[in-house]
Protein backbone atom coordinates (compact mmCIF):
# COMPACT_ATOMS: atom_id res chain seq x y z
CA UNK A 1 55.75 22.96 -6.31
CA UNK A 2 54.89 20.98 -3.00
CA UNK A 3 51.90 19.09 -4.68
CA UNK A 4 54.29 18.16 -8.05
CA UNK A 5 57.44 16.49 -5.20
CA UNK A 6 54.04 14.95 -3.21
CA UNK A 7 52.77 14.00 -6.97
CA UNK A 8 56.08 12.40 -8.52
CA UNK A 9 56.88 10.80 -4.96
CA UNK A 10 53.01 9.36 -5.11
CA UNK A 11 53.87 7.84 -8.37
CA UNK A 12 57.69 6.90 -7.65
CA UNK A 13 55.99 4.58 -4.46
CA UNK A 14 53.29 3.39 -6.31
CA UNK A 15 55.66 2.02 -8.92
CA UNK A 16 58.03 0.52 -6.70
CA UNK A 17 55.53 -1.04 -4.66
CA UNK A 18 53.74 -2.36 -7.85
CA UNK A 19 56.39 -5.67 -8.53
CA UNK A 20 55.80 -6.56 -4.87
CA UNK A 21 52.16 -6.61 -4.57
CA UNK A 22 52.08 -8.74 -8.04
CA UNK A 23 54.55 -11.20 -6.16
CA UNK A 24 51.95 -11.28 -2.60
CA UNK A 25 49.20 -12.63 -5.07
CA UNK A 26 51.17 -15.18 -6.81
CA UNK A 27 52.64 -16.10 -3.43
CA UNK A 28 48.83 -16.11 -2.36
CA UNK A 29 47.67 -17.75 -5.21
CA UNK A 30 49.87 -20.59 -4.97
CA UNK A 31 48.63 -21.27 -1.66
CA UNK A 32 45.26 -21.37 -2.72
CA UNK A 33 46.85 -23.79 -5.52
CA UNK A 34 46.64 -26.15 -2.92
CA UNK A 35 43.29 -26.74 -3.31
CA UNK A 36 43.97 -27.77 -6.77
CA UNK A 37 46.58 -29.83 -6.76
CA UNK A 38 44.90 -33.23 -5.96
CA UNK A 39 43.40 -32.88 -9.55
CA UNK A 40 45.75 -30.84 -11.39
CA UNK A 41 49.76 -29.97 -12.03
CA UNK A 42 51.20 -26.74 -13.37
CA UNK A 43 54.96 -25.86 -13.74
CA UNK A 44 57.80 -27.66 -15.28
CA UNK A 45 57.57 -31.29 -15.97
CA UNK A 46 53.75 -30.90 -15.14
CA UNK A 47 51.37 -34.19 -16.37
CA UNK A 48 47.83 -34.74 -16.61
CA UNK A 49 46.12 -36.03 -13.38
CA UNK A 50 42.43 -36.46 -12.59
CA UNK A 51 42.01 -33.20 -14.11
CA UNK A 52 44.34 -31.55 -17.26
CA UNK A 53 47.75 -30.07 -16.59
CA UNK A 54 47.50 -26.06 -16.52
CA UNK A 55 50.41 -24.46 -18.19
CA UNK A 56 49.43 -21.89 -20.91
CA UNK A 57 45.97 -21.94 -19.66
CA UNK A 58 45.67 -17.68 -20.55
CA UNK A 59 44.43 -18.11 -23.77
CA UNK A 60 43.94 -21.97 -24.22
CA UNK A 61 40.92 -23.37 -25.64
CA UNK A 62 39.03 -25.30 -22.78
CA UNK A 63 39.04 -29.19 -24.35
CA UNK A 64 42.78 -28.91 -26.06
CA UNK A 65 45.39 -30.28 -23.40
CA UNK A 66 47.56 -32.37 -24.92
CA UNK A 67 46.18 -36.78 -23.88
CA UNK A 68 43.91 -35.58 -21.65
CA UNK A 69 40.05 -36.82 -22.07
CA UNK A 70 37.86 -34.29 -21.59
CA UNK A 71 33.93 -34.29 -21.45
CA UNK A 72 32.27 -33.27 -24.54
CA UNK A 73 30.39 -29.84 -22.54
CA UNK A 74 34.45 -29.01 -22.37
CA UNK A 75 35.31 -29.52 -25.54
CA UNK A 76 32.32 -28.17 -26.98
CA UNK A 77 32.19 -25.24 -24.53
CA UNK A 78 33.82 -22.78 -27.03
CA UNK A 79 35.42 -20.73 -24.15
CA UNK A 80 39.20 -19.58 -24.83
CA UNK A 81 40.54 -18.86 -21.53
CA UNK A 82 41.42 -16.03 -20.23
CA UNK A 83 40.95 -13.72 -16.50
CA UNK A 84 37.56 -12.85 -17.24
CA UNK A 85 36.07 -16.68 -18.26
CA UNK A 86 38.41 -18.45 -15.42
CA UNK A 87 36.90 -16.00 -12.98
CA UNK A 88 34.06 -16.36 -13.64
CA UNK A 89 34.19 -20.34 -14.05
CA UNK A 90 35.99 -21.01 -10.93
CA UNK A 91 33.75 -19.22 -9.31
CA UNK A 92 31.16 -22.42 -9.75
CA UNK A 93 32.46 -24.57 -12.79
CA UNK A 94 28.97 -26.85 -13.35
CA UNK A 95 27.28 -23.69 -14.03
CA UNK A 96 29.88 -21.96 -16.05
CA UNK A 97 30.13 -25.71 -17.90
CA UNK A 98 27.00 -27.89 -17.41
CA UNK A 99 28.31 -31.46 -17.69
CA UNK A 100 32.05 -31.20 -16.74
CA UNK A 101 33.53 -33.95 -14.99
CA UNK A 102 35.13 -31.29 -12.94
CA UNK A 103 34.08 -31.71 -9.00
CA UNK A 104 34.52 -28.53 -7.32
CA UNK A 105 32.43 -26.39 -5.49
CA UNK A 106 34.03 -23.58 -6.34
CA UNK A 107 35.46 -20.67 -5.02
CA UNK A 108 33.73 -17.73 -3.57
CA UNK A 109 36.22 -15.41 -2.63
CA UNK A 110 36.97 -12.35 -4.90
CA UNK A 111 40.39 -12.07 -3.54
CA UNK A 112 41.62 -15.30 -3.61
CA UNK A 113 39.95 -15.50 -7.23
CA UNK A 114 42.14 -13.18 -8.19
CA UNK A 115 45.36 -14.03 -6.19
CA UNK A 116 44.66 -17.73 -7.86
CA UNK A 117 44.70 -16.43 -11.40
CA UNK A 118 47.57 -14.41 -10.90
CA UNK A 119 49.28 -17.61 -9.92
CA UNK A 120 48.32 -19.44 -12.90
CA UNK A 121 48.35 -17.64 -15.78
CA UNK A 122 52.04 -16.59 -14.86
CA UNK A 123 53.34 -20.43 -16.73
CA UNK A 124 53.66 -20.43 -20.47
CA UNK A 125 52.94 -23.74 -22.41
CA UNK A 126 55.94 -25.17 -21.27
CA UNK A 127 55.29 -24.39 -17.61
CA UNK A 128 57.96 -21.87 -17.48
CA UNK A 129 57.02 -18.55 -15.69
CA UNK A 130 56.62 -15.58 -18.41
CA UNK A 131 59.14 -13.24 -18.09
């Protein structure tokens, strides 16, 4: 009887805690936004800059944002994003993408990799945040 309380009380904490840890890595994530945000916008009312705008990027073909002139390796990359291919692009884009315009070294850190996507792919198309 002790280990089913210890057992539903395990779960009961893990699930309440759950909603808060999502919101420390999008909190997290838009910090490490920063780094982006000389090149790109995301959120409502977000344009094109030196790099494409980033709503709806979860599942966006790389190449497609909307007046935005992208290098041929991006549009003829043939990635849809998505965790796994932003991961592992962000991680070093030239190599991911040989002959993007993109300039970025890249970020090394598995944690802030993550936090960073969790930030992102929380806007929609229309830079709303997905309920």
């Amino acid at each position: 009887m002790t280990k089913l309380i210890f057992g539903a009380l395990t779960i009961l904490t893990v699930t309440a805690t759950a909603p808060a840890a999502m919101a420390q890595d999008a909190a997290a994530g838009k910090t490490s936004f920063n780094k982006c945000l000389a090149c790109h916008a995301i959120g409502e009312g977000a344009k094109n800059k030196v790099g494409p705008e980033l709503n709806g990027l979860d599942g966006r073909k790389s190449g497609t944002a909307p007046d935005y002139n992208y290098s041929d390796a991006n549009k003829n990359s043939g990635i849809t994003w998505n965790e796994a291919q932003f991961k592992e692009y962000i991680k070093d884009p030239k190599a991911k993408i040989p002959g993007t315009k993109m300039a970025f070294a890249g970020i090394k850190n598995e944690t802030e990799i993550n936090n960073l996507w969790t930030y992102v792919s929380q806007f929609d198309k229309d830079g709303k945040i997905k309920q």
